[in-house]
Protein backbone atom coordinates (compact mmCIF):
# COMPACT_ATOMS: atom_id res chain seq x y z
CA UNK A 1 12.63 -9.52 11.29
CA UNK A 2 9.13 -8.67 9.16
CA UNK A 3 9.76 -4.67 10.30
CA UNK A 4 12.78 -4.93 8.57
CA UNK A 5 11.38 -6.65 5.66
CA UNK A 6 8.54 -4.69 5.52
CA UNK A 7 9.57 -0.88 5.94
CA UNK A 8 7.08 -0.53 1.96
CA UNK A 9 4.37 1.19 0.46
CA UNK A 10 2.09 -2.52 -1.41
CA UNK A 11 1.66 -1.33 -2.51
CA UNK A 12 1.31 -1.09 -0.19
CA UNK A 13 2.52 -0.37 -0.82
CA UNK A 14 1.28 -1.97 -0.40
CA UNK A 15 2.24 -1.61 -2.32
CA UNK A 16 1.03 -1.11 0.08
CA UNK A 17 1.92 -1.05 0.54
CA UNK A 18 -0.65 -1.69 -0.26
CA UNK A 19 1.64 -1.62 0.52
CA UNK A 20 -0.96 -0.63 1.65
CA UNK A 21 -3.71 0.91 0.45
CA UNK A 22 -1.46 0.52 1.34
CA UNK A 23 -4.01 3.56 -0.32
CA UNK A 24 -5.17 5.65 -2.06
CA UNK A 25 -5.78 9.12 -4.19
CA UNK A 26 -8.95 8.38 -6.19
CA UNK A 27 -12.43 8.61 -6.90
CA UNK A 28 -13.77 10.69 -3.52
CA UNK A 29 -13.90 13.76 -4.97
CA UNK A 30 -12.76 17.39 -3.55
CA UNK A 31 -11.61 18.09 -0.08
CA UNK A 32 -13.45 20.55 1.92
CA UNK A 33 -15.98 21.08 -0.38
CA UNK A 34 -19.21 22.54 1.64
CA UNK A 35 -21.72 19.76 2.78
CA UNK A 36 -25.02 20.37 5.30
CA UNK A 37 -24.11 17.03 6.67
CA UNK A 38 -22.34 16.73 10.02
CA UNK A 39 -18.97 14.35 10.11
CA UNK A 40 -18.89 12.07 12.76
CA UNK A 41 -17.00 9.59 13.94
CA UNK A 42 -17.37 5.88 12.24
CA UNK A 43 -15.76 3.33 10.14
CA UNK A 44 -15.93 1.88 6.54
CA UNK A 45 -14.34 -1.62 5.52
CA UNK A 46 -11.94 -1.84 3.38
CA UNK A 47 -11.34 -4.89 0.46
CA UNK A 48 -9.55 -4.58 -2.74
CA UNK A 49 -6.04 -5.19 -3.77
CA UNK A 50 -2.49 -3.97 -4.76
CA UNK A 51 -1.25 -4.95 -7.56
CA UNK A 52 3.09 -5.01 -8.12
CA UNK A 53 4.71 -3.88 -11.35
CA UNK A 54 4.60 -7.00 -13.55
CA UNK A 55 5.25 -9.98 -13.40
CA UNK A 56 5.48 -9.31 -9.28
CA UNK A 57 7.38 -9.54 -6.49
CA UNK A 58 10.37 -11.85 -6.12
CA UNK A 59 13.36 -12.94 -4.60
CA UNK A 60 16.00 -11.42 -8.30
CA UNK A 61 13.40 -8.76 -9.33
CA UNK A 62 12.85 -7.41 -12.88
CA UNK A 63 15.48 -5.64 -15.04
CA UNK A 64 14.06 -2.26 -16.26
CA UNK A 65 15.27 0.76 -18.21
CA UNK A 66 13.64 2.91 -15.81
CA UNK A 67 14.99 4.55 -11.98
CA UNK A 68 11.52 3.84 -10.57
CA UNK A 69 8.59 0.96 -10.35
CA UNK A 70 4.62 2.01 -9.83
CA UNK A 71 2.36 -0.27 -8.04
CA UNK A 72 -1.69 0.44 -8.10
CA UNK A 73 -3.87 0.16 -5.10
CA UNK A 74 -7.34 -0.79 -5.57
CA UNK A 75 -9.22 -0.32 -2.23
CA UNK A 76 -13.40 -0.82 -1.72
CA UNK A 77 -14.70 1.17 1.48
CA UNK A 78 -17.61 0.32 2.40
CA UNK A 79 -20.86 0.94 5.12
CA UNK A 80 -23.52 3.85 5.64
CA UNK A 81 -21.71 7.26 5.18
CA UNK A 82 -18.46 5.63 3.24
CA UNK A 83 -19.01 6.85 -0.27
CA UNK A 84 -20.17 10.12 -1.58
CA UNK A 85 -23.94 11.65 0.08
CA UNK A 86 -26.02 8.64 0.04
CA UNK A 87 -23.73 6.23 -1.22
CA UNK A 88 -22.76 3.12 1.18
CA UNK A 89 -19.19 2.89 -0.75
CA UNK A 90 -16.60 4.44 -2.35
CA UNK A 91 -13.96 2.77 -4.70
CA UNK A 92 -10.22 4.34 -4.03
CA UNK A 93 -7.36 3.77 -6.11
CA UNK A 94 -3.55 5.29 -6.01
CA UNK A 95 -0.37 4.90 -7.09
CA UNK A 96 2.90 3.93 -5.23
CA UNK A 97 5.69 4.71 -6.85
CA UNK A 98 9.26 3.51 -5.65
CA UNK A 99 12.88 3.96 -6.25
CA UNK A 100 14.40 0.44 -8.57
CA UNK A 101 17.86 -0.87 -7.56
CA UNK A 102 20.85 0.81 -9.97
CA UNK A 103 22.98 -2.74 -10.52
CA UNK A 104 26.41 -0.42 -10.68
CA UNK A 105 25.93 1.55 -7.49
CA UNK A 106 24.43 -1.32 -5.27
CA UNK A 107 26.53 -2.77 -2.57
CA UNK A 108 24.38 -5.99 -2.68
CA UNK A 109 22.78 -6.17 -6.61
CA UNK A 110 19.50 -8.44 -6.96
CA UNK A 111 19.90 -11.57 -8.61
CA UNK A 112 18.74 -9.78 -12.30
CA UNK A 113 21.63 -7.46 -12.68
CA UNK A 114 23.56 -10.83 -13.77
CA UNK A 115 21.44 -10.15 -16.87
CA UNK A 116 22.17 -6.34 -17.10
CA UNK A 117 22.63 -5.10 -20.31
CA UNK A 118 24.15 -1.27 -21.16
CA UNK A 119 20.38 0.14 -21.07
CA UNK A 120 18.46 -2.07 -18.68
CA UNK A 121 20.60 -1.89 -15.36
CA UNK A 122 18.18 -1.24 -12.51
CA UNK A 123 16.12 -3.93 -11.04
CA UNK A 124 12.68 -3.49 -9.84
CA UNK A 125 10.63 -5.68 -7.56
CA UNK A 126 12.98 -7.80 -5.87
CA UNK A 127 12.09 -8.85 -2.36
CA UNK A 128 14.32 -6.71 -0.54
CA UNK A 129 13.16 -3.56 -1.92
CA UNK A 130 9.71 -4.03 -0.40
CA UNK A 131 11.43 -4.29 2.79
CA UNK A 132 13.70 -0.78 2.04
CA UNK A 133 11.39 1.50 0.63
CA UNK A 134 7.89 0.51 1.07
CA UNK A 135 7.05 2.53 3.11
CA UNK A 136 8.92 5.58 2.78
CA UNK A 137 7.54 5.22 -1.41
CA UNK A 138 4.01 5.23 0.11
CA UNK A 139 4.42 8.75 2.00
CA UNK A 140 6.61 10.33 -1.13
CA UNK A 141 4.05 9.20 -3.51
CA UNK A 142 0.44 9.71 -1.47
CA UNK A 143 1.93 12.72 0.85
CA UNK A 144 1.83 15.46 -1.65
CA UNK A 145 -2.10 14.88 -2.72
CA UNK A 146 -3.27 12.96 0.50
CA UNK A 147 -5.82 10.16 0.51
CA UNK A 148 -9.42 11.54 -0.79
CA UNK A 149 -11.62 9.55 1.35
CA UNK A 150 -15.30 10.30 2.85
CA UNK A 151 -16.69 10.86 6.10
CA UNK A 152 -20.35 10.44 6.31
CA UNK A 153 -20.97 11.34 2.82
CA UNK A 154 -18.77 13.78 3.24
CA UNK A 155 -15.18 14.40 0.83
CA UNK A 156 -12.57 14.36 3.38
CA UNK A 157 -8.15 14.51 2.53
CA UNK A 158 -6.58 12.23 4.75
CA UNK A 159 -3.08 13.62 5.32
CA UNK A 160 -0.03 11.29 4.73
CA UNK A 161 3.04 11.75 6.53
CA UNK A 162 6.40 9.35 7.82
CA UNK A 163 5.17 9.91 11.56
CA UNK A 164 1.55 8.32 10.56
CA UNK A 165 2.64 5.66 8.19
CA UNK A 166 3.97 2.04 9.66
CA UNK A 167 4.17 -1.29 8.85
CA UNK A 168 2.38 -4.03 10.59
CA UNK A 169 3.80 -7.08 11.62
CA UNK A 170 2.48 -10.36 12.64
CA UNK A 171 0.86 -10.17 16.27
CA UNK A 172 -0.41 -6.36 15.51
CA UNK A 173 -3.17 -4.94 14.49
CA UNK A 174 -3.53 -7.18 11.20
CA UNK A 175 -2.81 -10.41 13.71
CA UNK A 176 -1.21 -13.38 11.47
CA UNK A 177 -1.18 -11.44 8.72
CA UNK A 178 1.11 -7.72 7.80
CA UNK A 179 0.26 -4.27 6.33
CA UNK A 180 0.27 -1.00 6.96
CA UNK A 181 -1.28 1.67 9.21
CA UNK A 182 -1.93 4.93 8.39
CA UNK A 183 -3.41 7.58 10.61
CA UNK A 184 -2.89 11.41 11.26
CA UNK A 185 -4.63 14.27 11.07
CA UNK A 186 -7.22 15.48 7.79
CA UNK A 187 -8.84 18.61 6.23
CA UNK A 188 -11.33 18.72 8.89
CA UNK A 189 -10.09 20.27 11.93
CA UNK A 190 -11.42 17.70 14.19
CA UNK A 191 -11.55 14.94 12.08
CA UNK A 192 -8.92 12.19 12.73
CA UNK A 193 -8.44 8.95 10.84
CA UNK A 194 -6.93 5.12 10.77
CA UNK A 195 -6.46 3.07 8.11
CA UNK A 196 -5.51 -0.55 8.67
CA UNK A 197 -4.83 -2.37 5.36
CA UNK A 198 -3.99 -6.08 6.21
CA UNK A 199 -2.05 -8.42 3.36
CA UNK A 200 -4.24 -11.15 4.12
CA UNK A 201 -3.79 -13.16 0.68
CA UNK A 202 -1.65 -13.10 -2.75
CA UNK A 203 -1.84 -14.15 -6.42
CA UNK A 204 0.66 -14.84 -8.33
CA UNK A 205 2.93 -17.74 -9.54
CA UNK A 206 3.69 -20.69 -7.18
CA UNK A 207 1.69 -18.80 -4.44
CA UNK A 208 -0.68 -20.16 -1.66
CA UNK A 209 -2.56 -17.26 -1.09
CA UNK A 210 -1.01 -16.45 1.91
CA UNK A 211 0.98 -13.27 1.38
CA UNK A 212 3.55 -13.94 4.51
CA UNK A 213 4.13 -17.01 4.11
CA UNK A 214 4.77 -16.37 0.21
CA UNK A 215 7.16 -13.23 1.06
CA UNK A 216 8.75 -14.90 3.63
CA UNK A 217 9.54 -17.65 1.02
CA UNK A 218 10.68 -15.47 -1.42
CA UNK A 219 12.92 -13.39 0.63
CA UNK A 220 14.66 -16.35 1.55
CA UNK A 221 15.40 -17.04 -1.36
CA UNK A 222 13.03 -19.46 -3.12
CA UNK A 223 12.66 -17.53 -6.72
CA UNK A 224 10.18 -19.63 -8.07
CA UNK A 225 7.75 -17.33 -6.25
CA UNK A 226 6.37 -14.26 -8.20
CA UNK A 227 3.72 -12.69 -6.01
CA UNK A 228 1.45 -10.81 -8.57
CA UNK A 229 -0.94 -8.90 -5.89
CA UNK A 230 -1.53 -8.85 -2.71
CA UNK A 231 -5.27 -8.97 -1.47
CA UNK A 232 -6.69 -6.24 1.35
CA UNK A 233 -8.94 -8.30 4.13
CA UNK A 234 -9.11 -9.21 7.69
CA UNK A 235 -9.05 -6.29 9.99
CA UNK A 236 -8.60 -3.89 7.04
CA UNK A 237 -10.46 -0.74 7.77
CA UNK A 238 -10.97 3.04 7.72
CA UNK A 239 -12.09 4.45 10.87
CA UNK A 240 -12.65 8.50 11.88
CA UNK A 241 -12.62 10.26 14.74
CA UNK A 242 -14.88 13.28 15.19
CA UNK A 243 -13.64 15.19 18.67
């Protein structure tokens, strides 16, 4: 049941997707640039947060003028080599933008489009969404530019794509909690990497800090929930390979 909730983006977003950075283009600076350090293989933690179109997630969604919604990823990477030459971390942030609901073409409209009006007829947000697009909106959105990352001090382009990009349900990677995984290929010929960004908390309205337990909630239909962000922790990490 969660994979089909949760194929975000939060985004990641998740976002995540996060969502999630869920993720991230940002501050790492340009890929390939020359270096006299080596890369090697290691890996940085990762902390931060995505943060959902306002108010948030939940189980109607948000009326809106506009065809799509943007979430912002916040992400922290951190440990020796994880931020630029000397620096032991980095801060990343992206954008995840996804496709809103059009209340006249859906065959199941969100709860807002009772409230549609002539100009505000899509609906953004809804709990359903995350589960449709997230993340198929992370790879449109972070695929084109990559994720600018470092490797040892070194600037490093992380390449997005639908093969790399999952979600992560209960039991996996993130255990009790969900995310994302990203992995694949980057600039550097023999430079792989993961990124694991677990949902391990929320904030919001009538939240508990537990994003599952909050999304699963909402999805079912309890609309009193409006999950603001949704906080990167647990196993959450970026690792590299250097073959």
């Amino acid at each position: 049941m969660m994979r089909k909730l949760l194929i975000v983006a939060a985004a990641v977003a998740m976002p995540v997707a996060a969502l999630a950075a869920v993720t991230t283009a940002g501050t790492a600076g340009t890929a390939g640039a020359a270096t006299a350090a080596k890369y090697k293989t290691q890996s940085c933690t990762i902390s931060g947060k995505v943060t959902f179109a306002k108010p948030g997630l939940s189980y109607d969604g948000t009326l809106s003028k506009s065809s799509t919604s943007t979430a912002t990823s916040s992400a922290k990477a951190t440990g020796k080599g994880c931020g630029s030459g000397t620096a032991k971390s980095a801060t990343l942030t992206s954008e995840i933008v996804s496709p809103s609901t059009n209340c006249n073409t859906a065959s199941s409209p969100p709860g807002a489009c009772s409230k549609e009006t002539a100009t505000k007829f899509y609906v953004y947000d809804n709990s359903s969404s995350l589960a449709t697009s997230g993340t198929s909106s992370i790879v449109s959105s972070l695929g084109p530019t990559g994720l600018k990352v470092y490797d040892n001090g070194n600037p490093v382009t992380a390449k997005v794509t639908s093969s790399g990009t999952t979600a992560v349900d209960p039991g996996g990677a993130c255990g009790s909690n969900v995310g994302f995984q990203l992995k694949g290929k980057t600039s550097v010929k023999t430079l792989t990497y993961d990124l694991l960004l677990c949902i391990t908390g929320d904030t919001g309205t009538d939240t508990t800090g537990s994003f599952y337990n909050d999304y699963i909630e909402s999805s079912e239909g309890d609309n009193s929930i409006v999950i603001a962000t949704g906080i990167f922790g647990g196993s959450s990490a970026l690792s590299f390979t250097d073959s």
